[in-house]
Protein backbone atom coordinates (compact mmCIF):
# COMPACT_ATOMS: atom_id res chain seq x y z
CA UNK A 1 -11.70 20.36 35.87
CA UNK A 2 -7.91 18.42 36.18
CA UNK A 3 -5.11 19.99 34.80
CA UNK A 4 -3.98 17.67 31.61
CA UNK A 5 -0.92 17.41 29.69
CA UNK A 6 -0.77 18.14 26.05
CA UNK A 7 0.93 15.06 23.88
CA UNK A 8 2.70 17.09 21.76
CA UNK A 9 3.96 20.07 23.84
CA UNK A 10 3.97 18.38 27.37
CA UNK A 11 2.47 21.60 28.92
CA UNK A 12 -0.11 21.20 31.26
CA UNK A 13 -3.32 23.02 30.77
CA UNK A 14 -7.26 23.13 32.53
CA UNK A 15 -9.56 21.74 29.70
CA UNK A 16 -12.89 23.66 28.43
CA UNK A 17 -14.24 19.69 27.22
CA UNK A 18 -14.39 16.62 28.90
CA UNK A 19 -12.73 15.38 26.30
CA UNK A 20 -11.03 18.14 25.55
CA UNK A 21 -7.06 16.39 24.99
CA UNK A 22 -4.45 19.26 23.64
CA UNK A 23 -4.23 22.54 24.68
CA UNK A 24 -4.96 24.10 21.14
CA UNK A 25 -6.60 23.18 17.95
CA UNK A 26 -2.96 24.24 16.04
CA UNK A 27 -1.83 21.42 18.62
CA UNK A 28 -4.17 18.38 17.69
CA UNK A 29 -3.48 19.19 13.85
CA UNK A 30 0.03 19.34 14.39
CA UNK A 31 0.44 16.09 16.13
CA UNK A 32 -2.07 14.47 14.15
CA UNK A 33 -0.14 15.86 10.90
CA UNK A 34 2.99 14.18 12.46
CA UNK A 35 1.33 10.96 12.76
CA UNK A 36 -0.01 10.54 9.93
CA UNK A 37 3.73 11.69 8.20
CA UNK A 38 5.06 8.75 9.98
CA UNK A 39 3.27 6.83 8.96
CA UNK A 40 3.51 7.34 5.27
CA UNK A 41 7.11 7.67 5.74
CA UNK A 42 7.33 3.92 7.26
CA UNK A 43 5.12 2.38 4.45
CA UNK A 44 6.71 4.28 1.50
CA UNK A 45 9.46 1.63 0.48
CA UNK A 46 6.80 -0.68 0.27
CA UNK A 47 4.64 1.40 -1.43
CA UNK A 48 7.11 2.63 -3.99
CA UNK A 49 7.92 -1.10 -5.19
CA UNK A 50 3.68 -1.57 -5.45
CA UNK A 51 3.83 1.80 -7.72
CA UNK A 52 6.80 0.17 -10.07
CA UNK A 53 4.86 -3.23 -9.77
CA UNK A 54 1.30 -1.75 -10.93
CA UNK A 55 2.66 0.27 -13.93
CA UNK A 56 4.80 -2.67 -15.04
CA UNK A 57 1.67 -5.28 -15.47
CA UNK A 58 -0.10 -2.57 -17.13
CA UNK A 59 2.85 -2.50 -19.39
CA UNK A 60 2.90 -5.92 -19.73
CA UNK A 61 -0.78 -6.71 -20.29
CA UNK A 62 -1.58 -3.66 -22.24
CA UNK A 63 -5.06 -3.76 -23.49
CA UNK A 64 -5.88 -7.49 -22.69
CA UNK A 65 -6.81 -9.13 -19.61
CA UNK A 66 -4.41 -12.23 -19.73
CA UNK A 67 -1.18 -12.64 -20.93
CA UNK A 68 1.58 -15.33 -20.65
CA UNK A 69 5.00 -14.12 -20.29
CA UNK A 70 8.84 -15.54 -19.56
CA UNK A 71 10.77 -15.13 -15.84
CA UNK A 72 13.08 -13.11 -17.85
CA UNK A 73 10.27 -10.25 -19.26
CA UNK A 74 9.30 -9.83 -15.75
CA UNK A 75 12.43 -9.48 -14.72
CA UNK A 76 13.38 -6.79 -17.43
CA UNK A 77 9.81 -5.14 -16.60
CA UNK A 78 11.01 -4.45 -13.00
CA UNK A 79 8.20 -6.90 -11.41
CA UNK A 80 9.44 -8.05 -8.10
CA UNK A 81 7.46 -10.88 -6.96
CA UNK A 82 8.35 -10.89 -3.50
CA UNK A 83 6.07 -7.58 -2.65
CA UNK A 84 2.29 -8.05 -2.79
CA UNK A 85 -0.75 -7.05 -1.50
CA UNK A 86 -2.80 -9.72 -1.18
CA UNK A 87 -3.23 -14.02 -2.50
CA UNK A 88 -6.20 -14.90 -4.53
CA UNK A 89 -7.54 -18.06 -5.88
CA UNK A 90 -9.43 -17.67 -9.57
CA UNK A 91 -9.62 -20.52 -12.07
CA UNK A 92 -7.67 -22.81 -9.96
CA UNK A 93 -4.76 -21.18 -9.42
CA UNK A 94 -3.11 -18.99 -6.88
CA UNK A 95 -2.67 -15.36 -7.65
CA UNK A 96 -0.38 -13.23 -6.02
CA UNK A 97 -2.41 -9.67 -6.39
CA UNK A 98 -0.58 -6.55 -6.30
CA UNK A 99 -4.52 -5.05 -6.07
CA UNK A 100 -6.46 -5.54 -8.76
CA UNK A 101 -3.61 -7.35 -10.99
CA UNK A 102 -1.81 -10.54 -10.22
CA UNK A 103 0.21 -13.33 -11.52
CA UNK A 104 -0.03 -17.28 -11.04
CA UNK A 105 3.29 -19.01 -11.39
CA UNK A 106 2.94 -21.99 -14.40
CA UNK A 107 5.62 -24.67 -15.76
CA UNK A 108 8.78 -23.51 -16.80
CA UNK A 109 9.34 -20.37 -15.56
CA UNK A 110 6.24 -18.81 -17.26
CA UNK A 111 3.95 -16.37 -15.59
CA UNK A 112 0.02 -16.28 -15.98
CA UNK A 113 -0.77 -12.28 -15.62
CA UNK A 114 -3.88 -11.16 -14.91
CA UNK A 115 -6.15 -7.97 -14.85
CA UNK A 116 -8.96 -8.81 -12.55
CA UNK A 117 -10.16 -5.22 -12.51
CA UNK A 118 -14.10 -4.72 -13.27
CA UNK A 119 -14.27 -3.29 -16.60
């Protein structure tokens, strides 16, 4: 077979596979490790505000489903409503979900908070 060059190390090397790729398990793993680091590492400002955002509607809705609440109480709950994972329509109005929770913007600076989670 061709000589091939290993992604991570950049040595060349004859291949036992057709599809053989690295020249060493310890080299797939390792490059595959570091791809998968960087990839956390660019999504974990994002997913740190989800985190805050998740524990503060379960703080906010408690035990109950629904809930009402001011600008202000999200605000002092840490809720940023700029990061979210996904829009959903229920009821009429549009969620914005941070996964299975979400919140509908009403009159007045008031906030419609919802657990949509299957119970």
């Amino acid at each position: 077979m061709k000589e091939r060059k290993d992604p991570l190390t950049g040595e060349m090397f004859v291949p036992k596979r057709s599809n053989q790729k690295f020249a060493s398990s310890e080299n797939q793993i390792k490059y595959n490790n570091d791809k998968a680091k960087a990839l956390r590492e660019e999504k974990s400002e994002v997913n740190k505000i989800l985190d805050k955002n998740l524990i503060a509607y379960k703080k906010a809705l408690k035990s109950s489903d629904t809930i009402i609440k001011s600008g202000d109480f999200l605000e002092g709950a840490e809720l940023n409503l700029k990061i979210f994972t996904h829009i959903r329509e229920d009821e009429g109005k549009v969620f914005f979900m941070t996964y299975d929770y979400g919140y509908a913007k009403l009159k007045d600076e008031k906030y419609f908070l919802k657990n949509f989670k299957k119970k």
